[in-house]
C-alpha atoms as a PDB file:
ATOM      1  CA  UNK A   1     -10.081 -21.234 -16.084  1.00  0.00           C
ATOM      2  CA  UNK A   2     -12.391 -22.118 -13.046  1.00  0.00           C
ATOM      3  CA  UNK A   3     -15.374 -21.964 -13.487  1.00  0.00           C
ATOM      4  CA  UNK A   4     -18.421 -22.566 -11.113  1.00  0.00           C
ATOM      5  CA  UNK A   5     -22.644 -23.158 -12.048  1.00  0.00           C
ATOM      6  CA  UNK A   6     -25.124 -22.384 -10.092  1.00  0.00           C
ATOM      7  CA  UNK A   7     -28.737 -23.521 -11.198  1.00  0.00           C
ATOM      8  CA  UNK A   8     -31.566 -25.365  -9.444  1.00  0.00           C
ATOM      9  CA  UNK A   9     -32.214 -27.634 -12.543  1.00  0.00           C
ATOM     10  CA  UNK A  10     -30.212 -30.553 -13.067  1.00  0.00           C
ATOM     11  CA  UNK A  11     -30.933 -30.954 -16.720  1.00  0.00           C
ATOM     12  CA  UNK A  12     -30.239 -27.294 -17.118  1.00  0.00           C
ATOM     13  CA  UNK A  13     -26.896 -28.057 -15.278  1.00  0.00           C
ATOM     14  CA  UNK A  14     -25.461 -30.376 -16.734  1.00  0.00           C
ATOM     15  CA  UNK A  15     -26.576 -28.939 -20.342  1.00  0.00           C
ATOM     16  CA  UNK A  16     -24.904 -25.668 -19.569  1.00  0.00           C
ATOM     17  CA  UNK A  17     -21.822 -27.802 -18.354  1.00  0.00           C
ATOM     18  CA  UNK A  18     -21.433 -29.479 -21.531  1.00  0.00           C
ATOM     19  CA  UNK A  19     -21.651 -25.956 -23.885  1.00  0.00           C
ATOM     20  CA  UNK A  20     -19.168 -24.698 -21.633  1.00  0.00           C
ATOM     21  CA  UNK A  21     -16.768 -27.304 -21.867  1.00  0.00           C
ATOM     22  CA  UNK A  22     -17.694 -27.804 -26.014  1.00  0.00           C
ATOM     23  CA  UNK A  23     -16.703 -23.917 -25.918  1.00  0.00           C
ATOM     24  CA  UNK A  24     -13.427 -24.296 -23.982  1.00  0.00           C
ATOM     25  CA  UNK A  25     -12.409 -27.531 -23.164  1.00  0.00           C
ATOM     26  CA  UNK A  26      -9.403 -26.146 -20.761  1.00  0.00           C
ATOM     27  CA  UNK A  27     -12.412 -24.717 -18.310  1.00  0.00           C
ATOM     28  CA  UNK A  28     -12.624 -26.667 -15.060  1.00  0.00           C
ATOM     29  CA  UNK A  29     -16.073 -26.616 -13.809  1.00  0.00           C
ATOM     30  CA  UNK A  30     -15.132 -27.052 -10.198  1.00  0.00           C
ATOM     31  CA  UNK A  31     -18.488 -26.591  -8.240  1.00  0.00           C
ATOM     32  CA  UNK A  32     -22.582 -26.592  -9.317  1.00  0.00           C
ATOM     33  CA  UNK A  33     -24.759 -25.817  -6.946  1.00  0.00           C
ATOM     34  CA  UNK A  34     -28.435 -25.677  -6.945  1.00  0.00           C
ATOM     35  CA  UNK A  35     -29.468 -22.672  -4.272  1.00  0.00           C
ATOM     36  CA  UNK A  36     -29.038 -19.812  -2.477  1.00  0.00           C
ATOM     37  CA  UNK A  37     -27.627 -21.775   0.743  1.00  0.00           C
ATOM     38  CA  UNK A  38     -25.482 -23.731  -0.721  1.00  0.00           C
ATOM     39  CA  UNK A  39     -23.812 -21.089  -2.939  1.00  0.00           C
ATOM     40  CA  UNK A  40     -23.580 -18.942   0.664  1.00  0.00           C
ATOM     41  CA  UNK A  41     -22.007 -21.421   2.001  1.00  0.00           C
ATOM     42  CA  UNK A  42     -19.598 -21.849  -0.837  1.00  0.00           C
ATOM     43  CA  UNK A  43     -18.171 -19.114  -1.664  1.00  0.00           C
ATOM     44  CA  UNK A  44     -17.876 -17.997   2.033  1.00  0.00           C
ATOM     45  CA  UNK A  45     -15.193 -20.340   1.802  1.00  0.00           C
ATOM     46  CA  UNK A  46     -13.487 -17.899  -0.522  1.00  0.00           C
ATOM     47  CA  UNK A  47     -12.498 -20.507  -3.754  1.00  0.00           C
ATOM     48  CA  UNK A  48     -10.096 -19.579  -6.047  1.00  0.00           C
ATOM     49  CA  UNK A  49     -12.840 -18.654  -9.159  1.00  0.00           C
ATOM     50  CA  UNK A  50     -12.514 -16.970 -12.324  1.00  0.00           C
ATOM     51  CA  UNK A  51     -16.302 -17.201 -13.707  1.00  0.00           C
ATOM     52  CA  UNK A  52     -19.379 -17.443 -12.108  1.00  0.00           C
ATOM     53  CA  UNK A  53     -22.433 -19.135 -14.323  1.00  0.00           C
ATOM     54  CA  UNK A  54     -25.635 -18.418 -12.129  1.00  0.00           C
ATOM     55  CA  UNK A  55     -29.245 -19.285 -12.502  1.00  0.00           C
ATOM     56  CA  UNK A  56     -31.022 -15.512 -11.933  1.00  0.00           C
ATOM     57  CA  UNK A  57     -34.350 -17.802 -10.069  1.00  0.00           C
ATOM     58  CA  UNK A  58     -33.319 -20.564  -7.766  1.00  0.00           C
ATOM     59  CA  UNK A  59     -35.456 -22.529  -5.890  1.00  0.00           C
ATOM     60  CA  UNK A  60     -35.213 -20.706  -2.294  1.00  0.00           C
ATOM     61  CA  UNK A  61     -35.313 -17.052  -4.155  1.00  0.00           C
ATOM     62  CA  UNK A  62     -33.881 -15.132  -6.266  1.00  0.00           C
ATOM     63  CA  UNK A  63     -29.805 -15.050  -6.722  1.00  0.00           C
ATOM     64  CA  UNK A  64     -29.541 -11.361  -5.961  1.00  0.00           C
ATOM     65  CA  UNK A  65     -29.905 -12.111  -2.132  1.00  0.00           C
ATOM     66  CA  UNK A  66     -26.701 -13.805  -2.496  1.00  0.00           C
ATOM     67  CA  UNK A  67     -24.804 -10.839  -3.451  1.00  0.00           C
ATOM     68  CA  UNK A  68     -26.321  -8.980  -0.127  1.00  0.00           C
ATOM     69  CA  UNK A  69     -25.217 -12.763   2.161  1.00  0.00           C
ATOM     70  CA  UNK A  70     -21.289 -12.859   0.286  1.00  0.00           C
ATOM     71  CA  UNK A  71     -18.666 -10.140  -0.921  1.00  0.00           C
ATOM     72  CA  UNK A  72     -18.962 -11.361  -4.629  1.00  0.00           C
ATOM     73  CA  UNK A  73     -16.063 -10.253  -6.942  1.00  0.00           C
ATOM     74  CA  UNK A  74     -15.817 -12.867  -9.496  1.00  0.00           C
ATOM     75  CA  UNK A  75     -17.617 -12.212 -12.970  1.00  0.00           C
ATOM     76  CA  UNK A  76     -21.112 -13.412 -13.188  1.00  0.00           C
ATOM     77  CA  UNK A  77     -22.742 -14.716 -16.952  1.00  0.00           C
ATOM     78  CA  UNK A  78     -26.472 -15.215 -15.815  1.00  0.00           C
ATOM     79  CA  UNK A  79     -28.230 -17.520 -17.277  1.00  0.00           C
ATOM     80  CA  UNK A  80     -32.645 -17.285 -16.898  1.00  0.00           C
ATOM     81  CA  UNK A  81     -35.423 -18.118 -19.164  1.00  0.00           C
ATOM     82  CA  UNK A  82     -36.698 -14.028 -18.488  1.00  0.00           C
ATOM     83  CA  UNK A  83     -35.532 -10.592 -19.477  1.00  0.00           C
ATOM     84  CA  UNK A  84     -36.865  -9.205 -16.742  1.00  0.00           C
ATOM     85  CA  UNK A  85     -33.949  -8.809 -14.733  1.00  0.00           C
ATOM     86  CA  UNK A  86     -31.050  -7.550 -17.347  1.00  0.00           C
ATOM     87  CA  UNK A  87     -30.984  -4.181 -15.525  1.00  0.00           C
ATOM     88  CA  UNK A  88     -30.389  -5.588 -12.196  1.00  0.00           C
ATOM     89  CA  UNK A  89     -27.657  -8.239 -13.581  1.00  0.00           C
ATOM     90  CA  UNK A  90     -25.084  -5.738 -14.707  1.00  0.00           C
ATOM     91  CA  UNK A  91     -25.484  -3.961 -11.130  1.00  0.00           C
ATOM     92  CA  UNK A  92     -23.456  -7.007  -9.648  1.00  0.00           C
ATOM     93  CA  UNK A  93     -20.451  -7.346 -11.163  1.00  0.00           C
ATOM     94  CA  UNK A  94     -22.138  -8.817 -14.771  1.00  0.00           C
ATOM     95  CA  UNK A  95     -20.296 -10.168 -17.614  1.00  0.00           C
ATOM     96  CA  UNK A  96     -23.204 -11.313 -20.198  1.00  0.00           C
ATOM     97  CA  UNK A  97     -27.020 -12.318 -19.455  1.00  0.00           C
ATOM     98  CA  UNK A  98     -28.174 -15.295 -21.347  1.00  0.00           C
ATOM     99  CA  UNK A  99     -31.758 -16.151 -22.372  1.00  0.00           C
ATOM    100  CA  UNK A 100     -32.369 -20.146 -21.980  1.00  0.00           C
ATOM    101  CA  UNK A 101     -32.491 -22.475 -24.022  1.00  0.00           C
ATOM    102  CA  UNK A 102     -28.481 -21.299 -24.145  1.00  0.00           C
ATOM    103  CA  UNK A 103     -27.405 -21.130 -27.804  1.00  0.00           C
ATOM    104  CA  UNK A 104     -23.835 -22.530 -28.163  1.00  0.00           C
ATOM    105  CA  UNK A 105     -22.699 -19.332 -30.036  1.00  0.00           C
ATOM    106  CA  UNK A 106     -24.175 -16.659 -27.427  1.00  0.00           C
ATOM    107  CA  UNK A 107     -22.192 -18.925 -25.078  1.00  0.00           C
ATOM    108  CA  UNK A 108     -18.895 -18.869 -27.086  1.00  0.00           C
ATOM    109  CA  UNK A 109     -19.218 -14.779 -27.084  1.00  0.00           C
ATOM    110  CA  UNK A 110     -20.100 -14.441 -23.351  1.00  0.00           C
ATOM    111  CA  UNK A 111     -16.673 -16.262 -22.643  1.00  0.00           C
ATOM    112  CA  UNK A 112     -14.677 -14.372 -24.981  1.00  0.00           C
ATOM    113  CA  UNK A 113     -15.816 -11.409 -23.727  1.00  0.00           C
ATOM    114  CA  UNK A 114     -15.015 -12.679 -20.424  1.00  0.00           C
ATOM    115  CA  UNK A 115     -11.251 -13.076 -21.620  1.00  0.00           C
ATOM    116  CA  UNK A 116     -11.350  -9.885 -22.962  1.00  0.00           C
ATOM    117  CA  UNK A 117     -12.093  -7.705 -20.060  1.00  0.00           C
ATOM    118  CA  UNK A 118     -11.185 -10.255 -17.123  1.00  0.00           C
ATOM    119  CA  UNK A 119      -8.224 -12.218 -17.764  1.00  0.00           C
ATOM    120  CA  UNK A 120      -5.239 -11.244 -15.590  1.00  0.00           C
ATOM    121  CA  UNK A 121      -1.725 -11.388 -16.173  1.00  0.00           C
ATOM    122  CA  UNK A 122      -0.300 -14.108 -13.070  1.00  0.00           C
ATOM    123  CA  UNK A 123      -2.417 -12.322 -10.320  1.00  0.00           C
ATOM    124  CA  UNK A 124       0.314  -9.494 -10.387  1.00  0.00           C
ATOM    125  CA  UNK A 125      -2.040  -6.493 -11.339  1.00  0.00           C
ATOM    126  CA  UNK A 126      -1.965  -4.526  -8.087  1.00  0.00           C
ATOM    127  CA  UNK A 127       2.112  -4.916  -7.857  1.00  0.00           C
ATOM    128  CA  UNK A 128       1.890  -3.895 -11.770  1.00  0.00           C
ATOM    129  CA  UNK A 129      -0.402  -0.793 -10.665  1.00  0.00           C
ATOM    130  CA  UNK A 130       1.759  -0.005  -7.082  1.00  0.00           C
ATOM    131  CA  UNK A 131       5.025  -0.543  -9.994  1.00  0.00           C
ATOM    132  CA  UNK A 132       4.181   2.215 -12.824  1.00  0.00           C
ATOM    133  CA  UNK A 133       3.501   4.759  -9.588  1.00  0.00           C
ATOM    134  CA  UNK A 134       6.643   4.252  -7.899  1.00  0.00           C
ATOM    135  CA  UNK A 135       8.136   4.582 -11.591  1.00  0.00           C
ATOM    136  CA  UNK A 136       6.548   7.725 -12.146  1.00  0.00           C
ATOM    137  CA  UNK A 137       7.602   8.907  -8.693  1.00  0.00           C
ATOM    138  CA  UNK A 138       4.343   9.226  -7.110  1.00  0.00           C
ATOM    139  CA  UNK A 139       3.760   6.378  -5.363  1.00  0.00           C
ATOM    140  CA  UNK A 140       3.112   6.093  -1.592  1.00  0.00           C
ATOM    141  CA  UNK A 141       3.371   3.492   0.455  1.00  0.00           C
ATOM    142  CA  UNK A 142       1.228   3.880   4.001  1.00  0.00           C
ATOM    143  CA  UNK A 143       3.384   3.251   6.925  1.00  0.00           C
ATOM    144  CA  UNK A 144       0.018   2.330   9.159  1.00  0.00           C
ATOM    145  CA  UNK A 145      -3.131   1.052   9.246  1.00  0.00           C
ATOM    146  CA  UNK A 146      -5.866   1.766  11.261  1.00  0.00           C
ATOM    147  CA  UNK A 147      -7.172  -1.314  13.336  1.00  0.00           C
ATOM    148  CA  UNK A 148     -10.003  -2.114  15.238  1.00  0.00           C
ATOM    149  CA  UNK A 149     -10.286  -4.246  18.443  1.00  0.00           C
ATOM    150  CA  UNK A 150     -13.638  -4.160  19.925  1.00  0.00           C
ATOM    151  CA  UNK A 151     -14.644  -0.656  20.443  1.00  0.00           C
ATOM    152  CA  UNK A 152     -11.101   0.602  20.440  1.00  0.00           C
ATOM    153  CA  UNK A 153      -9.373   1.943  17.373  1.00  0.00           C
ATOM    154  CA  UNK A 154      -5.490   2.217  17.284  1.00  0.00           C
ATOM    155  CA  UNK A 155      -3.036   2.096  14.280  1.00  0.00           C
ATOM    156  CA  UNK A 156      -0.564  -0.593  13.265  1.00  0.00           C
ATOM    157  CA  UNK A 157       3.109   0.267  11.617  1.00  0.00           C
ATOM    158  CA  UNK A 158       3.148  -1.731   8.568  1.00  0.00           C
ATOM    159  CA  UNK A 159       6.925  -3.078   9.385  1.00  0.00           C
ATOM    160  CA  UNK A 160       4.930  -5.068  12.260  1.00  0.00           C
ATOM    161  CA  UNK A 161       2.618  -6.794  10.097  1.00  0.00           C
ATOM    162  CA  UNK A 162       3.222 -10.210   9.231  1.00  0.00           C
ATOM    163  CA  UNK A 163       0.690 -10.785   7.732  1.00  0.00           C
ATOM    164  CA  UNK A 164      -3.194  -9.850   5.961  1.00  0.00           C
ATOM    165  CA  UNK A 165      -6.361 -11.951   4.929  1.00  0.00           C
ATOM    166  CA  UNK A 166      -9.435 -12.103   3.890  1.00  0.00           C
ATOM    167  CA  UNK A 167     -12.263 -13.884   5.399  1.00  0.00           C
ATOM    168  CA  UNK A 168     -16.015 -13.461   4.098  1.00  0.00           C
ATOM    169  CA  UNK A 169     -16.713  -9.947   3.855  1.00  0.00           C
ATOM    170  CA  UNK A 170     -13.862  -8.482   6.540  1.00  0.00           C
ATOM    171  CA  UNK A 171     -10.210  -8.662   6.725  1.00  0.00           C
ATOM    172  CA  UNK A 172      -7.859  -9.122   9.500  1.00  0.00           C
ATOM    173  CA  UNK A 173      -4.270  -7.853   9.586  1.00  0.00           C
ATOM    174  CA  UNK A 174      -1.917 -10.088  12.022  1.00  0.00           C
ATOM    175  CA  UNK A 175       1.195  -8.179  13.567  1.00  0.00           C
ATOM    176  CA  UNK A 176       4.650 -10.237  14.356  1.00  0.00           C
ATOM    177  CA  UNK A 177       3.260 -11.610  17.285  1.00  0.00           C
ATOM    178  CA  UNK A 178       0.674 -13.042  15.820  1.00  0.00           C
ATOM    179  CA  UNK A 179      -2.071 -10.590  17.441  1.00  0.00           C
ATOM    180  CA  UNK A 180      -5.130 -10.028  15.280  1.00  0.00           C
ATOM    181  CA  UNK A 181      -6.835  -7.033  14.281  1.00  0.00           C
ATOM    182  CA  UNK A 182     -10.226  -5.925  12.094  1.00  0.00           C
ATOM    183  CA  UNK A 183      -8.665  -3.352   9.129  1.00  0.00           C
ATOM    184  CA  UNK A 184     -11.362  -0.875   7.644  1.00  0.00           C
ATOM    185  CA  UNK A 185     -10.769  -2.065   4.094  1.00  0.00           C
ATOM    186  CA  UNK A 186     -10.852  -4.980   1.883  1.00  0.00           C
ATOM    187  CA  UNK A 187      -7.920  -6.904   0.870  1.00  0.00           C
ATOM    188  CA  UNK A 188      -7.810  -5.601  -2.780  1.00  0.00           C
ATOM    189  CA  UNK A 189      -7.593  -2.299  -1.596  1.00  0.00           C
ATOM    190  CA  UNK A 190      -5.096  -2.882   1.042  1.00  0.00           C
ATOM    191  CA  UNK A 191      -2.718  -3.959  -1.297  1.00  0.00           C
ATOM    192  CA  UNK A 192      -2.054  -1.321  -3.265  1.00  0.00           C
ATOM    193  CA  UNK A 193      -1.016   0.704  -0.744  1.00  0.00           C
ATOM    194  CA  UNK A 194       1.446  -1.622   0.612  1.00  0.00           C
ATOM    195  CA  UNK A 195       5.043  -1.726  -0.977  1.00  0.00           C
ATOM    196  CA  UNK A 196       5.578  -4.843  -3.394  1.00  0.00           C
ATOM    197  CA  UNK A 197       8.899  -5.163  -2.378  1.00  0.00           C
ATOM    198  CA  UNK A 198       8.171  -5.969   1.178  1.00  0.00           C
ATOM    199  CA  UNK A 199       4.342  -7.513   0.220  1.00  0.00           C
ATOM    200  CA  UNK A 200       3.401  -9.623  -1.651  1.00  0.00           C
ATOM    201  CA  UNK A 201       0.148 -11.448  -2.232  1.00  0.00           C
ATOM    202  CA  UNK A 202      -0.200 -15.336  -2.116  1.00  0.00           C
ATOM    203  CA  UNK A 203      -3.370 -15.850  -2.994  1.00  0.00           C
ATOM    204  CA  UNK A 204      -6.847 -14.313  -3.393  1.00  0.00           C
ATOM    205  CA  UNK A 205      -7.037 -14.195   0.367  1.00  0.00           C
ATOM    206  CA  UNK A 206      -3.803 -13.248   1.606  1.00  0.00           C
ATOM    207  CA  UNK A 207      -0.866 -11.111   1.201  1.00  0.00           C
ATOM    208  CA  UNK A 208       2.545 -11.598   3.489  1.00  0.00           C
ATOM    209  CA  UNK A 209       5.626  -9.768   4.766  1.00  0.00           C
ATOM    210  CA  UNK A 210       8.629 -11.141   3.113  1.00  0.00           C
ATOM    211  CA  UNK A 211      10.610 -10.417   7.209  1.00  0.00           C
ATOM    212  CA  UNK A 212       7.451 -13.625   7.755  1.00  0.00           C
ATOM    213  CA  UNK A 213       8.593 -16.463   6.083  1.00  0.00           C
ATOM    214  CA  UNK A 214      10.020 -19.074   7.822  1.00  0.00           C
ATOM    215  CA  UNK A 215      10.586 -21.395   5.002  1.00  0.00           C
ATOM    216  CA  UNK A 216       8.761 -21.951   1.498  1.00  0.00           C
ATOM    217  CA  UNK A 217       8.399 -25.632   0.322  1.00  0.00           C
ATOM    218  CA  UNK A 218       7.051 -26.994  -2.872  1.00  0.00           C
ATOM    219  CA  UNK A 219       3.556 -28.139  -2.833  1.00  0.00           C
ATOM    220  CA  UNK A 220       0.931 -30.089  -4.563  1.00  0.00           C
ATOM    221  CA  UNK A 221       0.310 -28.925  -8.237  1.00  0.00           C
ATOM    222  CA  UNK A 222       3.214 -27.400  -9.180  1.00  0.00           C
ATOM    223  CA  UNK A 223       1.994 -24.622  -5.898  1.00  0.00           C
ATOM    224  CA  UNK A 224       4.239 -23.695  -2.878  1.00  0.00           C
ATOM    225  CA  UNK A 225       3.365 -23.755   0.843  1.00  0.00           C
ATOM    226  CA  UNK A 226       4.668 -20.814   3.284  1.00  0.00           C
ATOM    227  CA  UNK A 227       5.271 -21.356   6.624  1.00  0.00           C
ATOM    228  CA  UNK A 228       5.030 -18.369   8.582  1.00  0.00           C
ATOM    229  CA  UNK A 229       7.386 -17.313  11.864  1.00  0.00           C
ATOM    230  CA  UNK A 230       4.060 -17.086  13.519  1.00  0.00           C
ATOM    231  CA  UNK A 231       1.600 -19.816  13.734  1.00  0.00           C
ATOM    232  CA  UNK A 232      -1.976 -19.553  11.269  1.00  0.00           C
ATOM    233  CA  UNK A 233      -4.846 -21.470  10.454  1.00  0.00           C
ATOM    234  CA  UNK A 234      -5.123 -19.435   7.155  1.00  0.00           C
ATOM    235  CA  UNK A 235      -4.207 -20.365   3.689  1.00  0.00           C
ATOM    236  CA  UNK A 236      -0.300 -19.893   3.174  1.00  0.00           C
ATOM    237  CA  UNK A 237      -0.473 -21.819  -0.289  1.00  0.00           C
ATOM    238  CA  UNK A 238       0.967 -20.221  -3.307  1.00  0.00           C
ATOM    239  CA  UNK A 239      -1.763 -20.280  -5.845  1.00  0.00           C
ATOM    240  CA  UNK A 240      -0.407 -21.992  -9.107  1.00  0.00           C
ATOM    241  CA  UNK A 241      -1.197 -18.688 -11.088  1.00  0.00           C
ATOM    242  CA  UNK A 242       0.792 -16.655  -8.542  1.00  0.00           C
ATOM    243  CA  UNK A 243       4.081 -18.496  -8.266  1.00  0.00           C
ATOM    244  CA  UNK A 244       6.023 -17.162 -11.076  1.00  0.00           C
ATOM    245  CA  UNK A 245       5.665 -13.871  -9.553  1.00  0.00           C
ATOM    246  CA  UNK A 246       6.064 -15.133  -6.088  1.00  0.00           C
ATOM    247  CA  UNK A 247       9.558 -16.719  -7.130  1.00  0.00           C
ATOM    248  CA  UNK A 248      10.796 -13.347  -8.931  1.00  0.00           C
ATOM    249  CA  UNK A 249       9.295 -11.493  -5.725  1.00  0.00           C
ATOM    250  CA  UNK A 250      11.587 -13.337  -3.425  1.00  0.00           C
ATOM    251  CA  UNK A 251      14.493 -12.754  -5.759  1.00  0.00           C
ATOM    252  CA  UNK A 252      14.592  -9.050  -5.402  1.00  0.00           C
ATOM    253  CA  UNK A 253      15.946  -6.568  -8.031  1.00  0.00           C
END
């Protein structure tokens, strides 16, 4: 699991990193970060994240404003020395809410409950979801897409879309000839209405047309790189959790 920590206190930092890893050892605390900025900044860079450990009062404000800065959809545990703000916690994506000094045990429970209600089976829930509907017949599978380009909206055909991605709070979709658009939906969303057996999704940021790839090569990690018949800037690794799936993807029925 990857985790991140997000408190202005050093001392409280690296406290709270040591519970969590005296919990769990297998969590990776990839990131801490100590305000409002830098956490912006961060996680406009969209990081592969599973928990989110965040200080409720940071030194430039509150942590609230950076759920109105960032599209936030990783689980936050908060962690603040007042009560005040329980209510407000669990209206952004909340797991648990944590009273410091952090007691080991309330700790311990705040991750299993974590695993109990987050933890996802190899990134393949939406092709899972799209799956049981075409099973029970009732699935539908959108031919187009409504795209934006400045002030003109058109539609796309989804057999000329190589591929989609996310980027801060908007997502693009990128046709065969590598033209981009603006979609009116989120990534997440987008994907369960395209068919898993033409698209498939990489990583948390992008999902690909199978007519796309050019070539698939192992990577770093045990991951796998894509290269595209159209040139991108974007993230065409396999994540490590999504590469099983990817592998049985690309061997059909």
């Amino acid at each position: 699991m990857k985790v991140i920590i997000i408190e202005d206190e050093i001392p409280a930092a690296k406290r709270l990193a040591k519970l969590i890893t005296s919990v769990d050892e297998s969590i990776e605390i990839i990131a801490r970060l100590d305000s409002i900025e830098s956490t912006v900044k961060y996680l406009q860079t969209e990081p592969l994240i599973d928990l989110i450990f965040m200080d409720i009062q940071l030194a430039d404000g509150l942590c609230f404003t950076i759920f109105e800065q960032v599209n936030i959809t990783t689980p936050v545990i908060f962690t603040t020395a007042f009560d005040k703000y329980t209510l407000k916690a669990f209206k952004v994506n909340s797991v648990d809410y944590l009273l410091k000094p952090i007691d080991e045990e309330e700790l311990s429970v705040a991750i299993e409950k974590y695993n109990q209600i987050h933890k996802k089976d190899s990134g393949k829930d939406y092709e899972k979801i799209a799956g049981l509907l075409n099973d029970l017949g009732v699935a539908k599978y959108k031919d187009r897409f409504i795209i934006k380009r400045g002030k003109q909206i058109s539609f796309i055909k989804t057999e000329d879309i190589a591929c989609l991605y996310a980027s801060g709070k908007l997502c693009y979709i990128v046709d065969n000839n590598n033209q981009k658009y603006l979609a009116e939906d989120n990534l997440s969303n987008l994907a369960i209405k395209l068919n898993p057996k033409t698209f498939y999704r990489i990583n948390r940021t992008m999902i690909i047309n199978i007519a796309a790839i050019k070539n698939t090569v192992i990577w770093l990690g045990g991951r796998l790189k894509i290269e595209l018949h159209i040139p991108t800037s974007e993230d065409t690794i396999v994540s490590r959790e999504r590469v099983g799936g990817f592998k049985e993807w690309l061997d059909g029925e």
